[in-house]
PDB file of N, CA and C in Angstrom:
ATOM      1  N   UNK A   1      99.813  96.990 123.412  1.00  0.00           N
ATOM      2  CA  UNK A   1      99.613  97.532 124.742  1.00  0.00           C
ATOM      3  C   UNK A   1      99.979  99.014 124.727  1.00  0.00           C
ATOM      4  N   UNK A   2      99.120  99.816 125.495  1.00  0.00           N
ATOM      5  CA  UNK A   2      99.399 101.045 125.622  1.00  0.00           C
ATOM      6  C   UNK A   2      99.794 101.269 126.810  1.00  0.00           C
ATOM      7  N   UNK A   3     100.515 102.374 127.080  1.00  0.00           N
ATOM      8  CA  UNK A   3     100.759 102.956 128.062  1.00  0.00           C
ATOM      9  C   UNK A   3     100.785 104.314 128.610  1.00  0.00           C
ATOM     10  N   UNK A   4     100.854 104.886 129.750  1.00  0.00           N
ATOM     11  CA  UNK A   4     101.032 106.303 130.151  1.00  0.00           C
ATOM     12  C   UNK A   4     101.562 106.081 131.149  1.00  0.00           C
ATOM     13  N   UNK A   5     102.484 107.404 131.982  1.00  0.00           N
ATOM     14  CA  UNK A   5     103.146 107.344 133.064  1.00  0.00           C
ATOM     15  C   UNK A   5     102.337 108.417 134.068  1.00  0.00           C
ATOM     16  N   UNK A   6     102.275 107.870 135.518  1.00  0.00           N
ATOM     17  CA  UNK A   6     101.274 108.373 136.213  1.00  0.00           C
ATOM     18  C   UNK A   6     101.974 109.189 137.295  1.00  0.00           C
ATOM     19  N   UNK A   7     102.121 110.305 137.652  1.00  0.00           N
ATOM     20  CA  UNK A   7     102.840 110.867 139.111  1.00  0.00           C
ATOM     21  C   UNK A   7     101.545 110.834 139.946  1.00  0.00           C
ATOM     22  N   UNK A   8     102.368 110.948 141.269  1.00  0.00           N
ATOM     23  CA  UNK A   8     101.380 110.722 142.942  1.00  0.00           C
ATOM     24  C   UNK A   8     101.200 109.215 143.608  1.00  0.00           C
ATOM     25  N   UNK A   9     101.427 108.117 142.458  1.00  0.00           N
ATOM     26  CA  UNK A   9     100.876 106.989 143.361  1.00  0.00           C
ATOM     27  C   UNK A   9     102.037 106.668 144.244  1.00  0.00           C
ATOM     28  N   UNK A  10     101.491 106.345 145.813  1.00  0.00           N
ATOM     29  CA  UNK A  10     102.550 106.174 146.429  1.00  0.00           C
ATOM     30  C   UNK A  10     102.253 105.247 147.245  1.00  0.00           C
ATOM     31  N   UNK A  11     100.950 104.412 147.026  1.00  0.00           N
ATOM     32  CA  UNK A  11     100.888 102.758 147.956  1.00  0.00           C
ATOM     33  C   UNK A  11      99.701 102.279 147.043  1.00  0.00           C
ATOM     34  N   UNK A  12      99.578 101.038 147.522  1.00  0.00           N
ATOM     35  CA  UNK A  12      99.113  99.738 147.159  1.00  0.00           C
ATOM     36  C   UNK A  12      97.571 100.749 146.663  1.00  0.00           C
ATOM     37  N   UNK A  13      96.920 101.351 148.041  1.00  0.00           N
ATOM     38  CA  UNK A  13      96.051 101.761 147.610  1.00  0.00           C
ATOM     39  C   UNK A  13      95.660 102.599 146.214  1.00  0.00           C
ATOM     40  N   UNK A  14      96.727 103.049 146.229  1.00  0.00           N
ATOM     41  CA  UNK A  14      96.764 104.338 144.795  1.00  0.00           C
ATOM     42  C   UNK A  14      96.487 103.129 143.650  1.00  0.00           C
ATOM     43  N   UNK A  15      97.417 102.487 143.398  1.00  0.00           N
ATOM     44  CA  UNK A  15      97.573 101.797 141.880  1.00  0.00           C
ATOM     45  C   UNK A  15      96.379 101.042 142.230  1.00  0.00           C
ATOM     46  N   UNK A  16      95.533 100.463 143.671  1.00  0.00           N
ATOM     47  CA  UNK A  16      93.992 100.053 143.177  1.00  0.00           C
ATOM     48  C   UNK A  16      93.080 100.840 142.677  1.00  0.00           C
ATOM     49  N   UNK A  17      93.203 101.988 142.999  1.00  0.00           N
ATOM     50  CA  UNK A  17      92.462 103.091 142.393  1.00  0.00           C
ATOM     51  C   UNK A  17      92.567 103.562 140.880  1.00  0.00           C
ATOM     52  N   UNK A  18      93.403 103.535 140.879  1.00  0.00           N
ATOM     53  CA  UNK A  18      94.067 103.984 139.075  1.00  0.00           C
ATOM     54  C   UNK A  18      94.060 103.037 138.324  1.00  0.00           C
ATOM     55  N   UNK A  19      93.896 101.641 139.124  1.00  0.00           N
ATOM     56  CA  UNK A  19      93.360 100.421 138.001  1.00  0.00           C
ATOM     57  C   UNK A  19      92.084 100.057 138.229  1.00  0.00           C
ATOM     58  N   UNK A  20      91.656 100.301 138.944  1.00  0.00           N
ATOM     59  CA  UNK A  20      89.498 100.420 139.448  1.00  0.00           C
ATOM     60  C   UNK A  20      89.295 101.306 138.363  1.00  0.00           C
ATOM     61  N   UNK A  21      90.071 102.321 138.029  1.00  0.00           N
ATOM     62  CA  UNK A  21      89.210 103.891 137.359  1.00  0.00           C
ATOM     63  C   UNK A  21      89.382 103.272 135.995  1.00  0.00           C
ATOM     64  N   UNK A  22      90.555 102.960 135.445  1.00  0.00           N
ATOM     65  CA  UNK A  22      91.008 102.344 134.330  1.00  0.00           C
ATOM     66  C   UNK A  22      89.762 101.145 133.558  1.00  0.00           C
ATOM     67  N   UNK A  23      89.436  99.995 134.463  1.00  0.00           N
ATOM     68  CA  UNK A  23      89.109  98.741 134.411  1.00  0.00           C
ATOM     69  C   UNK A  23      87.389  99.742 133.882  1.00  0.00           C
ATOM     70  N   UNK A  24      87.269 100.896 134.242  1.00  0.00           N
ATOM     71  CA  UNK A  24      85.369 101.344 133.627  1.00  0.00           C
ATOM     72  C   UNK A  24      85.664 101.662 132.918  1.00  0.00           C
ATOM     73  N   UNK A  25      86.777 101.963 132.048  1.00  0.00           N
ATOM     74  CA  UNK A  25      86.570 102.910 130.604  1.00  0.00           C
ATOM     75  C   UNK A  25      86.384 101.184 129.828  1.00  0.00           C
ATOM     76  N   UNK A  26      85.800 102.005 129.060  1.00  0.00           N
ATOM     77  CA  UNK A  26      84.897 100.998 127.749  1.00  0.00           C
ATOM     78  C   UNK A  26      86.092 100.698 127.117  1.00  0.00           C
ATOM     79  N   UNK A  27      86.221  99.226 126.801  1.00  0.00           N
ATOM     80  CA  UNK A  27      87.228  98.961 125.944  1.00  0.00           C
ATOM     81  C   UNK A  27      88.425  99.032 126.208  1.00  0.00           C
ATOM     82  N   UNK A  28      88.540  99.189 127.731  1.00  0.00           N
ATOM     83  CA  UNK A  28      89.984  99.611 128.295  1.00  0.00           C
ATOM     84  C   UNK A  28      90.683  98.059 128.033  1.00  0.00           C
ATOM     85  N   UNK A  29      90.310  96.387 128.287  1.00  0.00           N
ATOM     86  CA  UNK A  29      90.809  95.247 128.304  1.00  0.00           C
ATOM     87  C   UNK A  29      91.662  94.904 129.543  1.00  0.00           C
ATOM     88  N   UNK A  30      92.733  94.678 129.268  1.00  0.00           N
ATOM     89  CA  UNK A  30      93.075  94.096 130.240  1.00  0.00           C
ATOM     90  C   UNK A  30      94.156  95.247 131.212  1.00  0.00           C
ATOM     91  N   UNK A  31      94.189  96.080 132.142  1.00  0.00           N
ATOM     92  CA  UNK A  31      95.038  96.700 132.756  1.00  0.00           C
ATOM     93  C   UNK A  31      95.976  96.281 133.833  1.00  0.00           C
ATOM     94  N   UNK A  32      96.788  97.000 133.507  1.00  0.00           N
ATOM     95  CA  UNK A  32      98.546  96.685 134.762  1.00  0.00           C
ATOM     96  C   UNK A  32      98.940  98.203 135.054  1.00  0.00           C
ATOM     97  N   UNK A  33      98.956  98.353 136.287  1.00  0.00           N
ATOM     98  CA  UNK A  33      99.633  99.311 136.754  1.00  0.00           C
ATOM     99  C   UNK A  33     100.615  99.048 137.840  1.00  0.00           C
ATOM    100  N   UNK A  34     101.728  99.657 137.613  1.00  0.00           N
ATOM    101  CA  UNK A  34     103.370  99.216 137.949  1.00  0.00           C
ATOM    102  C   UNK A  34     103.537 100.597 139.296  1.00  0.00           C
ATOM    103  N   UNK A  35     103.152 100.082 140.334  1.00  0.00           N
ATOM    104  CA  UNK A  35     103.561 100.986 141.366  1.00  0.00           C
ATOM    105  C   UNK A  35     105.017 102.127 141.683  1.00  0.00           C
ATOM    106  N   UNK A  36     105.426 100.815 141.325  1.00  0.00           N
ATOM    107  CA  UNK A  36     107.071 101.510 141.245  1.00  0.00           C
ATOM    108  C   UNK A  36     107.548 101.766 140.671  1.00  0.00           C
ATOM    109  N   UNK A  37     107.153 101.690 139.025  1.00  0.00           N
ATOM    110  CA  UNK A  37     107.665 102.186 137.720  1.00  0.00           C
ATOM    111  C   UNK A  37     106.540 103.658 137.438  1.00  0.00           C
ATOM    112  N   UNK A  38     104.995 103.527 138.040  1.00  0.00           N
ATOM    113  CA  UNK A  38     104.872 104.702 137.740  1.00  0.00           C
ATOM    114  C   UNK A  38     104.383 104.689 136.393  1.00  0.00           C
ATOM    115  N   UNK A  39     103.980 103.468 135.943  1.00  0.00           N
ATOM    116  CA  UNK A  39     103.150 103.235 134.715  1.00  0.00           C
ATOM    117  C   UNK A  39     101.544 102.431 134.410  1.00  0.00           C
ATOM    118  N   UNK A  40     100.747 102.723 133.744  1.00  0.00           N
ATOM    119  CA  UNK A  40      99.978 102.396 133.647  1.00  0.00           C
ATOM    120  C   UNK A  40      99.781 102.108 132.526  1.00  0.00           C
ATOM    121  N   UNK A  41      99.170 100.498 132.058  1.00  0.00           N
ATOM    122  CA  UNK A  41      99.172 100.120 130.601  1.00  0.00           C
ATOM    123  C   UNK A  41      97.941  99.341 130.553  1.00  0.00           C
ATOM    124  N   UNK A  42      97.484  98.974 129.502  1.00  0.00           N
ATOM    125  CA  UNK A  42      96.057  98.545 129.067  1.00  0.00           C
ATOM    126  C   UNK A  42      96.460  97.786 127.640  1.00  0.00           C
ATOM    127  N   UNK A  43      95.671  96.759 127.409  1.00  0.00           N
ATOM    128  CA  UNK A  43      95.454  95.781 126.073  1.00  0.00           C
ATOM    129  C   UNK A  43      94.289  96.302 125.338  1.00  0.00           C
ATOM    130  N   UNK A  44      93.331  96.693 125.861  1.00  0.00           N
ATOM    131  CA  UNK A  44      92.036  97.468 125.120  1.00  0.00           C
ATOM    132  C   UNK A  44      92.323  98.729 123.808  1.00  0.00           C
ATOM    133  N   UNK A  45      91.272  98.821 123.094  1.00  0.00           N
ATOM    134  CA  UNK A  45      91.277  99.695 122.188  1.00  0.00           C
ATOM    135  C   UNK A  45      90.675 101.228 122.952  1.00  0.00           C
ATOM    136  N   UNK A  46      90.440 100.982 123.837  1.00  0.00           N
ATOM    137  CA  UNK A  46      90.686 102.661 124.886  1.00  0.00           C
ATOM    138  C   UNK A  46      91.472 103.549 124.658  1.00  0.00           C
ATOM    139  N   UNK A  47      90.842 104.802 124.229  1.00  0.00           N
ATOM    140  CA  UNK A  47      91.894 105.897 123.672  1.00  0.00           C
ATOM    141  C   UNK A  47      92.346 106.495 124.778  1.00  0.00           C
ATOM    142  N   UNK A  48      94.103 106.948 124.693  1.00  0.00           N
ATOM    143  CA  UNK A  48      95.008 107.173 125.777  1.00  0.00           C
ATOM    144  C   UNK A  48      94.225 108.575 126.798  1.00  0.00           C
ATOM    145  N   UNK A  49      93.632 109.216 125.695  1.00  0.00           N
ATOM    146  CA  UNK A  49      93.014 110.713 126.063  1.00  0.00           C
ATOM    147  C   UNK A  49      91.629 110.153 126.968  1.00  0.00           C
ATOM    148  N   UNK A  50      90.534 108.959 127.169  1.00  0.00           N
ATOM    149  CA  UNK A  50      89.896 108.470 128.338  1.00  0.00           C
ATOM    150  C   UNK A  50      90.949 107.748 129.399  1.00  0.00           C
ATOM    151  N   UNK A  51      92.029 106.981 128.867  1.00  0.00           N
ATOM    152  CA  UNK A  51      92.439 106.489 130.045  1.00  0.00           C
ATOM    153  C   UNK A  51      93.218 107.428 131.269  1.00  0.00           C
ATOM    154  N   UNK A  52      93.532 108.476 130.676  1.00  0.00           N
ATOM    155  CA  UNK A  52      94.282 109.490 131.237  1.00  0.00           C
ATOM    156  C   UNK A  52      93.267 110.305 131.884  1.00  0.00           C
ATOM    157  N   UNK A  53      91.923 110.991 131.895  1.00  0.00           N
ATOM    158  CA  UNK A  53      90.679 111.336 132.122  1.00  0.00           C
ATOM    159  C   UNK A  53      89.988 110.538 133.253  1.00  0.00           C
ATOM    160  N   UNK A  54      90.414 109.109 133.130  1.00  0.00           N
ATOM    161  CA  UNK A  54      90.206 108.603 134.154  1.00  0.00           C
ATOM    162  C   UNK A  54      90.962 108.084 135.601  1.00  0.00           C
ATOM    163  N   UNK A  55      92.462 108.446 135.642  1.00  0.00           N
ATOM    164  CA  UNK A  55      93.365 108.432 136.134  1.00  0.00           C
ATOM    165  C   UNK A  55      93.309 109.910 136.827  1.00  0.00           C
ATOM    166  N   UNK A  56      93.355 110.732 136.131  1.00  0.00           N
ATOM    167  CA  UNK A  56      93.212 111.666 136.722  1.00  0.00           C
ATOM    168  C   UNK A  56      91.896 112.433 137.888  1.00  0.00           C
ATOM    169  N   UNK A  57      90.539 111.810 136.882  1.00  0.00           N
ATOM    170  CA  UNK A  57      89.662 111.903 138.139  1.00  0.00           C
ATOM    171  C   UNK A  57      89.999 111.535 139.786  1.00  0.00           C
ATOM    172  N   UNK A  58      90.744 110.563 139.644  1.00  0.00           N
ATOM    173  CA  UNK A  58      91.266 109.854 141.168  1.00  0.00           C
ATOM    174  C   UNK A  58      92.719 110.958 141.679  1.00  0.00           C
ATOM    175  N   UNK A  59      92.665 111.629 141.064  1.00  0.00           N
ATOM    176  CA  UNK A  59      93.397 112.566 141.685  1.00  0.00           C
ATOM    177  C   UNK A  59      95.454 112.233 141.267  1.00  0.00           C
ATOM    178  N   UNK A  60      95.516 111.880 140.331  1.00  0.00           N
ATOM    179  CA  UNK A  60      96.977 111.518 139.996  1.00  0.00           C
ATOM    180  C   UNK A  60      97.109 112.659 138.659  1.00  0.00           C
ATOM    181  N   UNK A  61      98.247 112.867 138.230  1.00  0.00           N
ATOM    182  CA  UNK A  61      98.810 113.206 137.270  1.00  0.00           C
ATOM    183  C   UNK A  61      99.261 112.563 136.199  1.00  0.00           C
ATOM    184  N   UNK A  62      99.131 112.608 134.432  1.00  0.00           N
ATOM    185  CA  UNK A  62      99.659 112.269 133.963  1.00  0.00           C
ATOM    186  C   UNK A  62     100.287 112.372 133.168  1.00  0.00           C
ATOM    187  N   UNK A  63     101.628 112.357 133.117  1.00  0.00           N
ATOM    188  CA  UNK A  63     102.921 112.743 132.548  1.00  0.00           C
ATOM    189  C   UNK A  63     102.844 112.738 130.989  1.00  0.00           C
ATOM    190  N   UNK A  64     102.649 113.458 130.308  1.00  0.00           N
ATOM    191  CA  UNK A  64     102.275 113.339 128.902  1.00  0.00           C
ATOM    192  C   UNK A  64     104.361 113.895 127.714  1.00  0.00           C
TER     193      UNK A  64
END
């Protein structure tokens, strides 16, 4: 499992968004994003540099 840490999400809505954006990258598998931890993780062979590309389109930051 991979992971990255995401700044900005701050309700239910956010982490649906950042796991909607997540769930289109190719190969992303299975995603969890942790509202309150501020993490976002994936089972897929999705490289961290699309999942982060796509997190960020939705307007979040990610903490590298």
């Amino acid at each position: 499992m991979s992971t990255l840490s995401v700044k900005g999400m701050r309700c239910a809505h956010c982490q649906k968004s950042v796991a909607e954006a997540m769930e289109k990258v190719p190969g992303a598998g299975q995603v969890t994003v942790d509202l309150e931890g501020g993490k976002a993780s994936w089972t897929g062979e999705a490289s961290a540099e699309a999942m982060a590309a796509a997190i960020e389109g939705q307007g979040f930051e990610v903490v590298k």
